[in-house]
Structures are given as structure tokens and as C-alpha cells.
PDB file of N, CA and C in Angstrom:
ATOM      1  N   UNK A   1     228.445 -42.845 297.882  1.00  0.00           N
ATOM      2  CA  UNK A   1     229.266 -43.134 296.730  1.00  0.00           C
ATOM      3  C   UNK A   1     229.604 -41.801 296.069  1.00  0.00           C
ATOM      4  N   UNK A   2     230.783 -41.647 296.350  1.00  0.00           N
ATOM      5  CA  UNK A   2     231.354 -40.225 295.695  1.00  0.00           C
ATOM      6  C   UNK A   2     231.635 -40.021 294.137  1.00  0.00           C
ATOM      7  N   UNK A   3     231.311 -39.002 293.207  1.00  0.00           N
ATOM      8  CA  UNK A   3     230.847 -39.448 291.995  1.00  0.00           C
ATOM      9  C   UNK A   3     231.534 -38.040 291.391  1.00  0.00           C
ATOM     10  N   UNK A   4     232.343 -37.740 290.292  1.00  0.00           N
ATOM     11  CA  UNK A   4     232.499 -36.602 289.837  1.00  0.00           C
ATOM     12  C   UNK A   4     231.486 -36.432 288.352  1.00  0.00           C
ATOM     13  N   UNK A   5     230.659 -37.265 288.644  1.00  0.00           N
ATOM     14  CA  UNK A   5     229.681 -37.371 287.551  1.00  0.00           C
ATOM     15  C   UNK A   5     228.370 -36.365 287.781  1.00  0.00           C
ATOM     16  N   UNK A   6     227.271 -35.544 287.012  1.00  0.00           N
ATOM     17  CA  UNK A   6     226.043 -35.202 287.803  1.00  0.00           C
ATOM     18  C   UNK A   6     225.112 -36.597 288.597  1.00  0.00           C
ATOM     19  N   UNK A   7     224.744 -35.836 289.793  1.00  0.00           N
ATOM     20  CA  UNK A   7     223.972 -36.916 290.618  1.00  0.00           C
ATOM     21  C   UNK A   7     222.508 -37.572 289.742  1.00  0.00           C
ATOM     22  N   UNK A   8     222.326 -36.613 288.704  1.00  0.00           N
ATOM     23  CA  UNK A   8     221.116 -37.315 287.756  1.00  0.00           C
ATOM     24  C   UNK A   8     221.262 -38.193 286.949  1.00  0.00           C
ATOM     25  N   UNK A   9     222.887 -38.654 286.606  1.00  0.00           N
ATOM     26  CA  UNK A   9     223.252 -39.614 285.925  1.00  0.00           C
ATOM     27  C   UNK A   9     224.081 -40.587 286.878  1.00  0.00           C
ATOM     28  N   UNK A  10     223.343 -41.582 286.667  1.00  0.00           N
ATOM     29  CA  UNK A  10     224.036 -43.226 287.129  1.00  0.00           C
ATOM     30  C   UNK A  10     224.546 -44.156 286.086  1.00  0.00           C
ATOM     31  N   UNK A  11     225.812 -43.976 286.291  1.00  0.00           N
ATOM     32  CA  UNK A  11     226.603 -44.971 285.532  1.00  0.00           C
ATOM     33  C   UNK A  11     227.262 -46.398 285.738  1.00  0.00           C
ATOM     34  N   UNK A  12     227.078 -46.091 286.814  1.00  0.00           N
ATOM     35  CA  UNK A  12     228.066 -47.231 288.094  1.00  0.00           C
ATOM     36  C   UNK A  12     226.875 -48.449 287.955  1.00  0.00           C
ATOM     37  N   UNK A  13     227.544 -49.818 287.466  1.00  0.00           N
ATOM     38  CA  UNK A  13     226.897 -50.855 287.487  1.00  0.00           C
ATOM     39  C   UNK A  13     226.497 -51.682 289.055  1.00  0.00           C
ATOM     40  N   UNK A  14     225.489 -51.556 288.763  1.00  0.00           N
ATOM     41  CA  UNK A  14     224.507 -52.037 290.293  1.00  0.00           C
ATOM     42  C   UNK A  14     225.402 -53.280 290.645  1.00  0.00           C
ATOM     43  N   UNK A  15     226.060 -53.517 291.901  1.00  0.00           N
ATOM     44  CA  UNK A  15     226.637 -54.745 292.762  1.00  0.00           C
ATOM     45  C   UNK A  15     227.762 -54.549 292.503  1.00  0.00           C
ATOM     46  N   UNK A  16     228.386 -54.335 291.463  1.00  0.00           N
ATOM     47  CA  UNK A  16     229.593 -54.105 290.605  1.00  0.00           C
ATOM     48  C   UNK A  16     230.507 -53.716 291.502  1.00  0.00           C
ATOM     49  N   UNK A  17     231.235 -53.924 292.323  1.00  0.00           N
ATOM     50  CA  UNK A  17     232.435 -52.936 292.790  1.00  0.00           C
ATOM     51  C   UNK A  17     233.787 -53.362 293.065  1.00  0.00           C
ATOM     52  N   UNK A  18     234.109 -54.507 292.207  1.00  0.00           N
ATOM     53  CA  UNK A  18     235.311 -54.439 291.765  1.00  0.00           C
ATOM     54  C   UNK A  18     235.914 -54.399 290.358  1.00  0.00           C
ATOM     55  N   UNK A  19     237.191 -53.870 290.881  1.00  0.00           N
ATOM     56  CA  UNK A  19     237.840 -53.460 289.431  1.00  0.00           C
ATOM     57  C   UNK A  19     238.804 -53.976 289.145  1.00  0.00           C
ATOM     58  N   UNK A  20     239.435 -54.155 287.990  1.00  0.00           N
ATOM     59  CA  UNK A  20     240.872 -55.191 288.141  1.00  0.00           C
ATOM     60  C   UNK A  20     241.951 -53.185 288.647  1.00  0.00           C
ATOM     61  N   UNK A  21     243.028 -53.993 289.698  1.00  0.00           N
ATOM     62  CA  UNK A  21     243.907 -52.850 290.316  1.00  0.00           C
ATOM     63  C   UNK A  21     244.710 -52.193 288.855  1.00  0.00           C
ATOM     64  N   UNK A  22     244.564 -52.646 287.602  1.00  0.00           N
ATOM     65  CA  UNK A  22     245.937 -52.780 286.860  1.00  0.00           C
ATOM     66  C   UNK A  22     245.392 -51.115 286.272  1.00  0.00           C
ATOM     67  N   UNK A  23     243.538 -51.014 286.086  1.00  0.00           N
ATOM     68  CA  UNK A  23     243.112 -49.716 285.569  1.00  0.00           C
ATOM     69  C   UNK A  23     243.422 -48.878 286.581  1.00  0.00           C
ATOM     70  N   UNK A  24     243.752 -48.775 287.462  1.00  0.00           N
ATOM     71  CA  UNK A  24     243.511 -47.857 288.886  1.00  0.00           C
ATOM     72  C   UNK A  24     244.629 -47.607 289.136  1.00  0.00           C
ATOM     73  N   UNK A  25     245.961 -48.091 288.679  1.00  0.00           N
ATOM     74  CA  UNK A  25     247.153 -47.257 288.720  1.00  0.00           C
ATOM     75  C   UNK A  25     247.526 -45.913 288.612  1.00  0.00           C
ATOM     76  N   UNK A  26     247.516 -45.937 286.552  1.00  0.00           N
ATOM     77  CA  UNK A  26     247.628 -44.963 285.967  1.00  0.00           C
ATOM     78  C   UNK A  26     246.961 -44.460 285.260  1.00  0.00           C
ATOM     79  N   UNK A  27     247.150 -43.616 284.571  1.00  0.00           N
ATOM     80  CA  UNK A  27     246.144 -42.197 284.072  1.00  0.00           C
ATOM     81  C   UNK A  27     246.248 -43.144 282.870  1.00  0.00           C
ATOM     82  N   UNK A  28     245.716 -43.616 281.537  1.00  0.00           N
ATOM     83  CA  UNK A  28     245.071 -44.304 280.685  1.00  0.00           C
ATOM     84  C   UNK A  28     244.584 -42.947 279.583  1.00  0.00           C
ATOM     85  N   UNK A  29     245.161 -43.275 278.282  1.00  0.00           N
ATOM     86  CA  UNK A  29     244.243 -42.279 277.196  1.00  0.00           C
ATOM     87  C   UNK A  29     243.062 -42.549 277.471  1.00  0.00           C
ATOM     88  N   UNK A  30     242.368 -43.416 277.655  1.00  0.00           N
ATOM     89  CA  UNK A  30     240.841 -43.593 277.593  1.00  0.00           C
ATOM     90  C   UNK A  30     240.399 -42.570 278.600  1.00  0.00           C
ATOM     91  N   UNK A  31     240.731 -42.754 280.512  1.00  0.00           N
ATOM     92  CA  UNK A  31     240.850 -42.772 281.559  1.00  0.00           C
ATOM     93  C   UNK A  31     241.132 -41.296 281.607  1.00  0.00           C
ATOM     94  N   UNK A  32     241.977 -40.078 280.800  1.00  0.00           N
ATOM     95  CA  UNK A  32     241.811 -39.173 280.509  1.00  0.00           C
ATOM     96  C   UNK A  32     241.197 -38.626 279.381  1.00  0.00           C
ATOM     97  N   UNK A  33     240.935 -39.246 278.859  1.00  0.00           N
ATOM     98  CA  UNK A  33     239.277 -38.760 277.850  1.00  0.00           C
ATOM     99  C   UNK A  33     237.999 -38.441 278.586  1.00  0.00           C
ATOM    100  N   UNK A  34     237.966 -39.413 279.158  1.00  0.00           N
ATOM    101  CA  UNK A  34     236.720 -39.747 280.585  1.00  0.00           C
ATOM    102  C   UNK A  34     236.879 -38.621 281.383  1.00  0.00           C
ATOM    103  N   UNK A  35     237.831 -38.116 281.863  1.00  0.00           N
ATOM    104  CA  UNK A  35     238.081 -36.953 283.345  1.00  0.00           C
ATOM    105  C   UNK A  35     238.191 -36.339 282.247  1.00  0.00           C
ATOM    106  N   UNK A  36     238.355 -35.261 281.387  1.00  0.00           N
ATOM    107  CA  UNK A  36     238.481 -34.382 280.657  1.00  0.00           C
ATOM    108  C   UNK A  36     236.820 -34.060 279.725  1.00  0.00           C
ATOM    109  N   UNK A  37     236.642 -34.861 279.729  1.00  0.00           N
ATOM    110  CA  UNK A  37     234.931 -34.678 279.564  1.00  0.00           C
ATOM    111  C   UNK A  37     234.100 -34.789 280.364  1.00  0.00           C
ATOM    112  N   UNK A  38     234.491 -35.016 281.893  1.00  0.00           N
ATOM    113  CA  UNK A  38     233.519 -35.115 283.026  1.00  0.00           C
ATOM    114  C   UNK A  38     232.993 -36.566 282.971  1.00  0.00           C
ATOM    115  N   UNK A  39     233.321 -37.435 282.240  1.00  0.00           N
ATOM    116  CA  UNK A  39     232.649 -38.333 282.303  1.00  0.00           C
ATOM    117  C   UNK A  39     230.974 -38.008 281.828  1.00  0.00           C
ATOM    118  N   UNK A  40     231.094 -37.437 280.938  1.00  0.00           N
ATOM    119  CA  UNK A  40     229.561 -37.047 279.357  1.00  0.00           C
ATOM    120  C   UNK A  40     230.117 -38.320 278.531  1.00  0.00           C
ATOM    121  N   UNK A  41     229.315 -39.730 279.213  1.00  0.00           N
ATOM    122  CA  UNK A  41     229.459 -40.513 277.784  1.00  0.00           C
ATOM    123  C   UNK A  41     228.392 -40.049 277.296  1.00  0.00           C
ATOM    124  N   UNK A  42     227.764 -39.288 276.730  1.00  0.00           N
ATOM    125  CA  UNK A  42     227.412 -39.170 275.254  1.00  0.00           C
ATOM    126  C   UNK A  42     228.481 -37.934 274.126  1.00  0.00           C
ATOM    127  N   UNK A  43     230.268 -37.556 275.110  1.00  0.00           N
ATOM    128  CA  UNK A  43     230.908 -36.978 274.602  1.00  0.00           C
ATOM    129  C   UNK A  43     232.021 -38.258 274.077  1.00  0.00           C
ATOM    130  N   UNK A  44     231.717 -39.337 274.309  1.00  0.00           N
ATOM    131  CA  UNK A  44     233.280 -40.415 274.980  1.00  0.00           C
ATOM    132  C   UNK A  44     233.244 -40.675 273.199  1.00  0.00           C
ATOM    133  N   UNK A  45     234.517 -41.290 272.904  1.00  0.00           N
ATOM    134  CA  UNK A  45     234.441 -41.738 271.861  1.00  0.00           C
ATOM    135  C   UNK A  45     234.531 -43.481 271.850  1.00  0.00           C
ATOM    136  N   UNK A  46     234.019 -43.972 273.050  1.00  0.00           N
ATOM    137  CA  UNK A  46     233.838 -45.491 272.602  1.00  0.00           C
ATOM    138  C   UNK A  46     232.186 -45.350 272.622  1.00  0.00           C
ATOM    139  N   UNK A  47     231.718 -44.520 272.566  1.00  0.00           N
ATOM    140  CA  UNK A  47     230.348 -44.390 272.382  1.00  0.00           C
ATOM    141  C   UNK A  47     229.406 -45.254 271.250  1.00  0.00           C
ATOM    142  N   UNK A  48     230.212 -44.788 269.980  1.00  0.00           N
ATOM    143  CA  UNK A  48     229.495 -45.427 269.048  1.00  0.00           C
ATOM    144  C   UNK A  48     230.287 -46.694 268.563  1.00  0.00           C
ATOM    145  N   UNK A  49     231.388 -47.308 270.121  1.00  0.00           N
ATOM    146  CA  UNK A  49     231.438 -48.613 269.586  1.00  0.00           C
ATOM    147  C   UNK A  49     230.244 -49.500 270.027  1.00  0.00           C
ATOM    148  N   UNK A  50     229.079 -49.466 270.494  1.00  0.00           N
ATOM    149  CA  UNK A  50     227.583 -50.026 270.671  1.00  0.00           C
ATOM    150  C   UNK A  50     228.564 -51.476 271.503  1.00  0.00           C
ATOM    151  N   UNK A  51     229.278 -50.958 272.952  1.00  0.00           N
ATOM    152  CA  UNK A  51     229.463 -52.054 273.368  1.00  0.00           C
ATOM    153  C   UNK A  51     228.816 -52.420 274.281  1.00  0.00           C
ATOM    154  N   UNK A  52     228.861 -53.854 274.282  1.00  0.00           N
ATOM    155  CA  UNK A  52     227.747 -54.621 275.624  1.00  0.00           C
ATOM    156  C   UNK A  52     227.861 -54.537 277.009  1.00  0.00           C
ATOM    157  N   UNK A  53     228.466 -53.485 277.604  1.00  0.00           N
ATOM    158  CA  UNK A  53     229.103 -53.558 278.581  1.00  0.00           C
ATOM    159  C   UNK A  53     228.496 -52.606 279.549  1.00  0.00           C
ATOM    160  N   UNK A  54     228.290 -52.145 281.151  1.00  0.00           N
ATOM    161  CA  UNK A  54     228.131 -50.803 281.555  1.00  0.00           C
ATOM    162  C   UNK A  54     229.194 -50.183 281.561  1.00  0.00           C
ATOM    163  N   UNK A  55     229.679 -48.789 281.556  1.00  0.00           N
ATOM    164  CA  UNK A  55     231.100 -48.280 280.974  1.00  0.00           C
ATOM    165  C   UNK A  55     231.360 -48.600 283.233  1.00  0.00           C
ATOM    166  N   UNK A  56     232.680 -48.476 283.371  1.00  0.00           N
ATOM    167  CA  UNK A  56     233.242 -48.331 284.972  1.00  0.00           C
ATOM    168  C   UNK A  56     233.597 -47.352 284.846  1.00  0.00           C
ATOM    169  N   UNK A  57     234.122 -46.666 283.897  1.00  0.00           N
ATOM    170  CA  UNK A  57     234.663 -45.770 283.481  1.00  0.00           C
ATOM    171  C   UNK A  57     235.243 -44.271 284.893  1.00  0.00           C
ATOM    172  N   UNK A  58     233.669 -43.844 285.182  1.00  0.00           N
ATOM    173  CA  UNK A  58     233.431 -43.315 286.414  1.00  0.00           C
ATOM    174  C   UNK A  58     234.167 -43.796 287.238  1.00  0.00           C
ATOM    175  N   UNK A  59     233.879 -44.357 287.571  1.00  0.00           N
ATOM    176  CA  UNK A  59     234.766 -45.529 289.328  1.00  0.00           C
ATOM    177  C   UNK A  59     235.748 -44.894 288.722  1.00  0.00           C
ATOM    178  N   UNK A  60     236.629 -45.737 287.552  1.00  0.00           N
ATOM    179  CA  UNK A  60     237.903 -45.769 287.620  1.00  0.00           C
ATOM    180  C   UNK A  60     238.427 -44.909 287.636  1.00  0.00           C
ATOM    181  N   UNK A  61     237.973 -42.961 287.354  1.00  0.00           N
ATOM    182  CA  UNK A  61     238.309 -41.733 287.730  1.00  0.00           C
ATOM    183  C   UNK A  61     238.472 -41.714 289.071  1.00  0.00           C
ATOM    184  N   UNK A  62     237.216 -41.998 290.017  1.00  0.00           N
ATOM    185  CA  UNK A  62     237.383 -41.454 290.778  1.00  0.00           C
ATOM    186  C   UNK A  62     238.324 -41.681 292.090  1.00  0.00           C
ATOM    187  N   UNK A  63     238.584 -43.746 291.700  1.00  0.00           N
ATOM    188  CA  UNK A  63     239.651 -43.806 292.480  1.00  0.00           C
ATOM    189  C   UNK A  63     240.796 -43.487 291.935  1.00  0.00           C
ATOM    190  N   UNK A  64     241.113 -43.378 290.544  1.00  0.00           N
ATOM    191  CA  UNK A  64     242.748 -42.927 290.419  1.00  0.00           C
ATOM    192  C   UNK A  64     242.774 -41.186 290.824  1.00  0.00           C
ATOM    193  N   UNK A  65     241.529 -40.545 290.919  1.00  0.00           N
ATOM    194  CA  UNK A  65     242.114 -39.256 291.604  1.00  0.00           C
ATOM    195  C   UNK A  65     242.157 -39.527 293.236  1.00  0.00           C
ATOM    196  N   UNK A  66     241.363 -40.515 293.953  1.00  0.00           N
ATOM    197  CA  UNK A  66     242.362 -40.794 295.487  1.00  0.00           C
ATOM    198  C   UNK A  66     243.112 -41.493 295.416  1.00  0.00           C
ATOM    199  N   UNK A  67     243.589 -41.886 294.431  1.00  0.00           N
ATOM    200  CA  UNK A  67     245.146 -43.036 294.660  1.00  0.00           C
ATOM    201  C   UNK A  67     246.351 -42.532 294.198  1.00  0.00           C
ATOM    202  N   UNK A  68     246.034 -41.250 292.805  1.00  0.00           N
ATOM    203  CA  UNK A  68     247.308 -40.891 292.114  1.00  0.00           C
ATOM    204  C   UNK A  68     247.520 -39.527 291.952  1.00  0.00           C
ATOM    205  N   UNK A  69     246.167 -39.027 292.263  1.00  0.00           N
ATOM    206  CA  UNK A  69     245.764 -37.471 291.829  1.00  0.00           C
ATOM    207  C   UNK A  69     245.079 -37.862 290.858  1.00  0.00           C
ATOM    208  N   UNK A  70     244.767 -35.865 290.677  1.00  0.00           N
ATOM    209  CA  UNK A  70     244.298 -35.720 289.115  1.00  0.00           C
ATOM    210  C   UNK A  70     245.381 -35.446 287.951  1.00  0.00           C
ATOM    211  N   UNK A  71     245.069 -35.763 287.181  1.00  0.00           N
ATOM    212  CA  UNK A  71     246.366 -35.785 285.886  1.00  0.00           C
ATOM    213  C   UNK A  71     246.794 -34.338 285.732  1.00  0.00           C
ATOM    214  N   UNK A  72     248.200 -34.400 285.528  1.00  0.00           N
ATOM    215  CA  UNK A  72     248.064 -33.129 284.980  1.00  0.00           C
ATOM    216  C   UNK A  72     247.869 -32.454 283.784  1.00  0.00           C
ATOM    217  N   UNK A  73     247.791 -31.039 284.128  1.00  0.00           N
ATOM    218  CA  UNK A  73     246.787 -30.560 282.945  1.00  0.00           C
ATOM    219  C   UNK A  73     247.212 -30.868 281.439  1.00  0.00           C
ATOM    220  N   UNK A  74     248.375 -30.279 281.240  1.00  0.00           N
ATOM    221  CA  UNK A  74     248.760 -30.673 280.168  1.00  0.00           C
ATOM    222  C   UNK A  74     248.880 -32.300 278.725  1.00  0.00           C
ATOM    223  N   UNK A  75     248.898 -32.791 280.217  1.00  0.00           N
ATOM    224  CA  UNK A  75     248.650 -34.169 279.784  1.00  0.00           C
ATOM    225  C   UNK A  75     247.905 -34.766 279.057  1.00  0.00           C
ATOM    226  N   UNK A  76     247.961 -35.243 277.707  1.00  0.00           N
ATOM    227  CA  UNK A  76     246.704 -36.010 277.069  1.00  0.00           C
ATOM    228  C   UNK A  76     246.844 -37.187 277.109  1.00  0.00           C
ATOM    229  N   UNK A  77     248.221 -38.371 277.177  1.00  0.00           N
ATOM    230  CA  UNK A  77     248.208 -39.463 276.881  1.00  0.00           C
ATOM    231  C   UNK A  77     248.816 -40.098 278.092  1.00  0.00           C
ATOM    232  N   UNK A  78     248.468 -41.357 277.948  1.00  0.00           N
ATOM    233  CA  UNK A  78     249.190 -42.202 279.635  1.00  0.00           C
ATOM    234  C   UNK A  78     250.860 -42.263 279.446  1.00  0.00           C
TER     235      UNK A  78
END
């Protein structure tokens, strides 16, 4: 499982491996918040929304950089 995350952090929800296709298109403000911080949720700002969820967040980088690229640089918003 290819990860642009450090290998000491697991984010990826155990069994979990689908995603709806609609995140995996395009580059997403969130989706470049995430790749622009490496994916450091303790940098993300849905951090202190205390949600119930495991973030996919990860995944969904790493296939939109084999499906679309990486964003470009300049870019902040979808």
C-alpha cells in the first residue's frame, strides 16, 4: 500500500477500500490542504472539527496523484 504519508503513521481505515469516484477526480480545497501538508492531520484544519470518522483523506491523495497528477504548485483552490 503506497502511502505519501510517514510509514509510522496509519491512517487508512482497516478493510476500508472504497471510495466514492466523485473525490478522486479532482484536486478539492480540502484534498489540497491534505497534499500540501503531507497529510500531518495534526496540521489539517478539520482537526478540531472532533469528527467521528477515520479521515481517507490519504487514499484520496494518493490516487488523484495516479489518476490526475499532482496539483499544481500554484494552486490553492479546486
Amino acid at each position: 500500500m503506497g502511502s505519501i504519508i510517514d510509514e509510522v503513521f496509519e491512517y487508512y481505515s482497516p478493510g476500508n477500500d472504497e471510495m466514492s469516484e466523485s473525490i478522486t477526480q479532482n484536486w478539492t480545497e480540502q484534498a489540497l490542504e491534505c497534499y500540501y501538508i503531507n497529510c500531518d492531520c495534526k496540521r489539517c484544519s478539520l482537526r478540531n472539527g472532533h469528527y467521528s470518522f477515520i479521515c481517507q483523506m490519504p487514499k484520496v491523495i494518493d490516487t488523484l496523484i495516479k489518476t490526475v497528477g499532482e496539483p499544481e504548485r500554484n494552486r490553492k483552490t479546486a
